[in-house]
Protein backbone atom coordinates (compact mmCIF):
# COMPACT_ATOMS: atom_id res chain seq x y z
CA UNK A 1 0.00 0.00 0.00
CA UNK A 2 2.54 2.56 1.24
CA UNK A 3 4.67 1.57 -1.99
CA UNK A 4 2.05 2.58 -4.31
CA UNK A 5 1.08 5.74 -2.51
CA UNK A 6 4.99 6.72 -3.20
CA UNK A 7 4.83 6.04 -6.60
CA UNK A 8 1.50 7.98 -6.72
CA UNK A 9 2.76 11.04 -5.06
CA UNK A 10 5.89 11.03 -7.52
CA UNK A 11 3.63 10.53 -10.60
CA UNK A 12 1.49 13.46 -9.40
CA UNK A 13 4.67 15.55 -8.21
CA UNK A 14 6.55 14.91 -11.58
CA UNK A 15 2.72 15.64 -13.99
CA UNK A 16 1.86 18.57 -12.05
CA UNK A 17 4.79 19.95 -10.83
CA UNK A 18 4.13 23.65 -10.42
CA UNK A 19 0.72 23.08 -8.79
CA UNK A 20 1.33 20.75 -6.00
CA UNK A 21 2.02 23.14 -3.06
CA UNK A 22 3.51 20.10 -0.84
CA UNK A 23 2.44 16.41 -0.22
CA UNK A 24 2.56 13.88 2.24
CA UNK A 25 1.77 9.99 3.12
CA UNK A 26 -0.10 9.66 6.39
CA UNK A 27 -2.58 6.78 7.58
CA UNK A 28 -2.49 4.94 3.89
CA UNK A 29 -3.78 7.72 2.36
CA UNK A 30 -1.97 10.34 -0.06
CA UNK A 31 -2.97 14.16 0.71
CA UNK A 32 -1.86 16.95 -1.41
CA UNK A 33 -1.94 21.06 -0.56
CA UNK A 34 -2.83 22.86 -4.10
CA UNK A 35 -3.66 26.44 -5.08
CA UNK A 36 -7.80 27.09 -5.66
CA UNK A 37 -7.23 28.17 -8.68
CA UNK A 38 -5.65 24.71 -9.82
CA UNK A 39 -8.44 23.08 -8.74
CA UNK A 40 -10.51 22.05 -11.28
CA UNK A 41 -7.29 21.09 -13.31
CA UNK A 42 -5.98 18.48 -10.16
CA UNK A 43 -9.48 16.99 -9.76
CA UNK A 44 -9.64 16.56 -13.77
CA UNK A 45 -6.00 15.45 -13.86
CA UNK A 46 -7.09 12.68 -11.16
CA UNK A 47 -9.71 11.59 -12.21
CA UNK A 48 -8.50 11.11 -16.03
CA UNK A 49 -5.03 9.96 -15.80
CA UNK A 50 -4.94 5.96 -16.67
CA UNK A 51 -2.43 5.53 -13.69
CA UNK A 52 -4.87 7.64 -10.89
CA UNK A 53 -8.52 6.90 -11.67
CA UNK A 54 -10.18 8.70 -8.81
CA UNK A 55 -13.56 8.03 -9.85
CA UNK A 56 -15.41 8.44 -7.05
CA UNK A 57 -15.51 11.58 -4.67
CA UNK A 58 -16.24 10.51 -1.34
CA UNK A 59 -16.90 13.54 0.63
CA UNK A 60 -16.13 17.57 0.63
CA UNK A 61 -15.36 18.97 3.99
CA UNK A 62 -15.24 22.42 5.04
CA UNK A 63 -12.39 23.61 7.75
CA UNK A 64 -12.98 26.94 9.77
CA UNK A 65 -9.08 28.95 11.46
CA UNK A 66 -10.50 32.24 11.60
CA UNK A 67 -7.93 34.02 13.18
CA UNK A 68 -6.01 33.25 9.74
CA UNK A 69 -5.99 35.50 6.52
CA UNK A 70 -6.58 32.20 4.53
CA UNK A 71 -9.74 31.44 7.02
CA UNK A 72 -11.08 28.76 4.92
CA UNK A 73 -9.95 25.26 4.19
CA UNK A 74 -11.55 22.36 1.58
CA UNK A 75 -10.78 18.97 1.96
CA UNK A 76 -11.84 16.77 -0.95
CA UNK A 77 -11.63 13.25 -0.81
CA UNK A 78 -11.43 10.78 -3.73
CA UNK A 79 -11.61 6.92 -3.76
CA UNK A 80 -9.43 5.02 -7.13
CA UNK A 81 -11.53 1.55 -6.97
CA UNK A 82 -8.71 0.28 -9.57
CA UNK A 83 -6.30 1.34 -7.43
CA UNK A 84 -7.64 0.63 -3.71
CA UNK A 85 -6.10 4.14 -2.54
CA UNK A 86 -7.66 6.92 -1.68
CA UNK A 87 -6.22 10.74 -1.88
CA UNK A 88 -6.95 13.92 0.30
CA UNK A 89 -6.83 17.17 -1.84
CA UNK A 90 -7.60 20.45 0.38
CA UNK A 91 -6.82 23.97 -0.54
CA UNK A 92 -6.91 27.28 1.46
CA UNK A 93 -8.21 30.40 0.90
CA UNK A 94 -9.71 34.10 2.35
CA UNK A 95 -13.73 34.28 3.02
CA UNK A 96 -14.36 36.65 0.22
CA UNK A 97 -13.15 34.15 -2.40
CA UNK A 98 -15.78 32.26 -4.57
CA UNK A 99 -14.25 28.29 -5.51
CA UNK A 100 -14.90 26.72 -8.47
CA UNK A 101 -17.56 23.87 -8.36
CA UNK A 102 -16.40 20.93 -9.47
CA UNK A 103 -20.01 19.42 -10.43
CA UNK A 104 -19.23 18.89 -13.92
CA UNK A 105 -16.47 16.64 -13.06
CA UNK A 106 -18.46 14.79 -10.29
CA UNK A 107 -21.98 15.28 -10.34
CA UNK A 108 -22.65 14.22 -6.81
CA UNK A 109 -20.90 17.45 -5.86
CA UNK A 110 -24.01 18.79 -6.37
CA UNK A 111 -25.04 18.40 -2.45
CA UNK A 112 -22.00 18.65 -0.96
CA UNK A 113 -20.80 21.85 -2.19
CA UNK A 114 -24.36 22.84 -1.30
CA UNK A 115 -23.79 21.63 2.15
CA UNK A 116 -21.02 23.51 2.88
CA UNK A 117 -22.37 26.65 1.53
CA UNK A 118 -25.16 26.11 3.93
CA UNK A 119 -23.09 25.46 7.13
CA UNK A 120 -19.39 27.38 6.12
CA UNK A 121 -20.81 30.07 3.66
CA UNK A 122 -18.88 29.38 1.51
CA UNK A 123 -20.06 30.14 -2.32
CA UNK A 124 -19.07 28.10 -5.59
CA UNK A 125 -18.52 29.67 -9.26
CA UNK A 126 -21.29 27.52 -11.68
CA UNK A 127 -23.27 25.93 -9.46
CA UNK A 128 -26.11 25.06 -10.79
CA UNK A 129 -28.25 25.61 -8.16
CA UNK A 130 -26.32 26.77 -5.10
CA UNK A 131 -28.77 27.44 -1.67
CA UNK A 132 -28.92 26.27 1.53
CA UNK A 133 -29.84 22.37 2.04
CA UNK A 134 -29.54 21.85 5.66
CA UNK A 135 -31.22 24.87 7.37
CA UNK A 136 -33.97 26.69 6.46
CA UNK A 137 -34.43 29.28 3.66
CA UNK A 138 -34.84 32.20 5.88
CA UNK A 139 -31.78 30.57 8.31
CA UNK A 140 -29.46 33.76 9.25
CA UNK A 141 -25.47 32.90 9.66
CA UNK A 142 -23.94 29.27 8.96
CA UNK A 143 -23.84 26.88 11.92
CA UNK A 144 -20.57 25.74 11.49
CA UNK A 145 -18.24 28.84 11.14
CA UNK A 146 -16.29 29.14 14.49
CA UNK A 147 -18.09 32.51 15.35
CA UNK A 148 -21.26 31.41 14.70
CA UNK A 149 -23.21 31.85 18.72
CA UNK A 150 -23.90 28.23 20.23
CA UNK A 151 -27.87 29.93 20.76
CA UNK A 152 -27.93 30.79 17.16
CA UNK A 153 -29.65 33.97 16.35
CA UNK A 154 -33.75 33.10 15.90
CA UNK A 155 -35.70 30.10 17.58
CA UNK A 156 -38.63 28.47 15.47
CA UNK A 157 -41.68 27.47 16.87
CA UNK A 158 -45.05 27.15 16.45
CA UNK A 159 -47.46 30.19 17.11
CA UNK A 160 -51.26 29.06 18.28
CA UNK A 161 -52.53 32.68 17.93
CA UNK A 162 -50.68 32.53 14.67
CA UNK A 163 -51.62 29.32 13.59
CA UNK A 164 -48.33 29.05 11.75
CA UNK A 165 -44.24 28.52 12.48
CA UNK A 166 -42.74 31.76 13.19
CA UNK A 167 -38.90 33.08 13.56
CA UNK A 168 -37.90 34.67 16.87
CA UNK A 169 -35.01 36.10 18.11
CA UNK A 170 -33.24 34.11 20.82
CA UNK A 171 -33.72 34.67 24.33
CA UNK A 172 -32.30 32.93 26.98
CA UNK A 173 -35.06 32.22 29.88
CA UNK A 174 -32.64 32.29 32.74
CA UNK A 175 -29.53 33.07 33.19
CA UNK A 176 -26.33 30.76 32.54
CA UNK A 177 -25.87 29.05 35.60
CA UNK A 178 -23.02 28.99 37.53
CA UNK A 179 -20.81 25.50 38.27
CA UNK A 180 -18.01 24.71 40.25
CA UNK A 181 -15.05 22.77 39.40
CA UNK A 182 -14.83 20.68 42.39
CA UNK A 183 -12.82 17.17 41.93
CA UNK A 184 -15.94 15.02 40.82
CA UNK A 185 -14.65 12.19 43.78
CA UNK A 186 -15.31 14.65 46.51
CA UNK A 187 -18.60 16.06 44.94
CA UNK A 188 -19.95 19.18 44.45
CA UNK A 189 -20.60 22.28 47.23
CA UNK A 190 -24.44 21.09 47.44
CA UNK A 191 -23.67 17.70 48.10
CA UNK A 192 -20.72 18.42 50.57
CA UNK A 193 -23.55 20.21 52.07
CA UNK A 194 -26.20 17.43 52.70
CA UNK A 195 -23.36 15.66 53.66
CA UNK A 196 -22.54 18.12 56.34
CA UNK A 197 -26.41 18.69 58.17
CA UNK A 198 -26.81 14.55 57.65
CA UNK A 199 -23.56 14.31 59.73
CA UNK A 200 -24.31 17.15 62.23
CA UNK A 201 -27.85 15.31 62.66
CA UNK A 202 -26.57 12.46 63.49
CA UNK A 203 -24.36 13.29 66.01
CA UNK A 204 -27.45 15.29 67.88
């Protein structure tokens, strides 16, 4: 296995030289770190080339560092059946960039790219039909950026003067409680404090 991810990596390293950014083997699988604007080239070049054949996409993943310029990450992953190898292609780039879909390559892009436009906001250049799938059309923000408030921003639920669902902004109904960080052996402060009056009655 390792043997043929070696001569993969060379074969891609030697092909498409100037685009491969750097490459590594780790857990029998082959990733690669590629400009966005080689991507549909790579993914075409993969899937194409007689001594590759990544035919199948298995998943696109969305990665969130946003205290970096490049905030963004994709990870696409791609199964060769002839091969039985699989490769890890991910590129990074800023928020404000739009990433070429790769749908007409792999049609089952379709929802994934969809997906993590949904959660990441991230958008895709010719889509063809590029809204949320997850959440709901009037959803505001996307769930998975690392800013994104743990509360979200509305709550749904069902109005029975309204007789319909309606959107409300989030309020909390009490207020976040506070916990101690007692060892949980020796319990917490209320139960060291049953502990005490059950003692003290006792000895009365």
């Amino acid at each position: 296995m390792i043997e043929n991810l070696k001569k993969l990596e060379n074969l891609i390293n030697s092909e498409l030289t100037s685009k491969i950014q750097s490459s590594f083997i780790a857990n029998d699988e082959l990733s690669i770190e590629i400009n966005e604007s080689d991507l549909i080239e790579i993914v075409q070049f993969l899937k194409s080339n007689e001594k590759c054949k990544f035919r199948q996409l298995i998943d696109i993943a969305g990665v969130d560092y946003p205290n970096e310029e490049k905030r963004f990450k994709l990870v696409y992953l791609f199964l060769s059946h002839e091969n039985n190898c699989r490769i890890k292609l991910s590129i990074n780039f800023q928020p404000k960039q739009i990433i070429n879909s790769i749908t007409k390559i792999f049609p089952a892009a379709n929802w994934m790219e969809r997906e993590v436009f949904d959660m990441y906001g991230i958008k895709f250049k010719n889509h063809p039909d590029l809204r949320r799938i997850l959440t709901d059309y009037g959803f505001k923000g996307h769930p998975l950026r690392k800013d994104f408030p743990l509360t979200g921003f509305n709550e749904v639920r069902y109005s029975e003067k309204e007789k319909k669902v309606i959107y409300e902004p989030v309020k909390l109904e009490q207020n976040y409680r506070n916990f101690d960080f007692e060892s949980p052996w020796e319990g917490t402060n209320y139960i060291k404090e049953i502990k005490k009056k059950q003692a003290d009655g006792k000895k009365n």
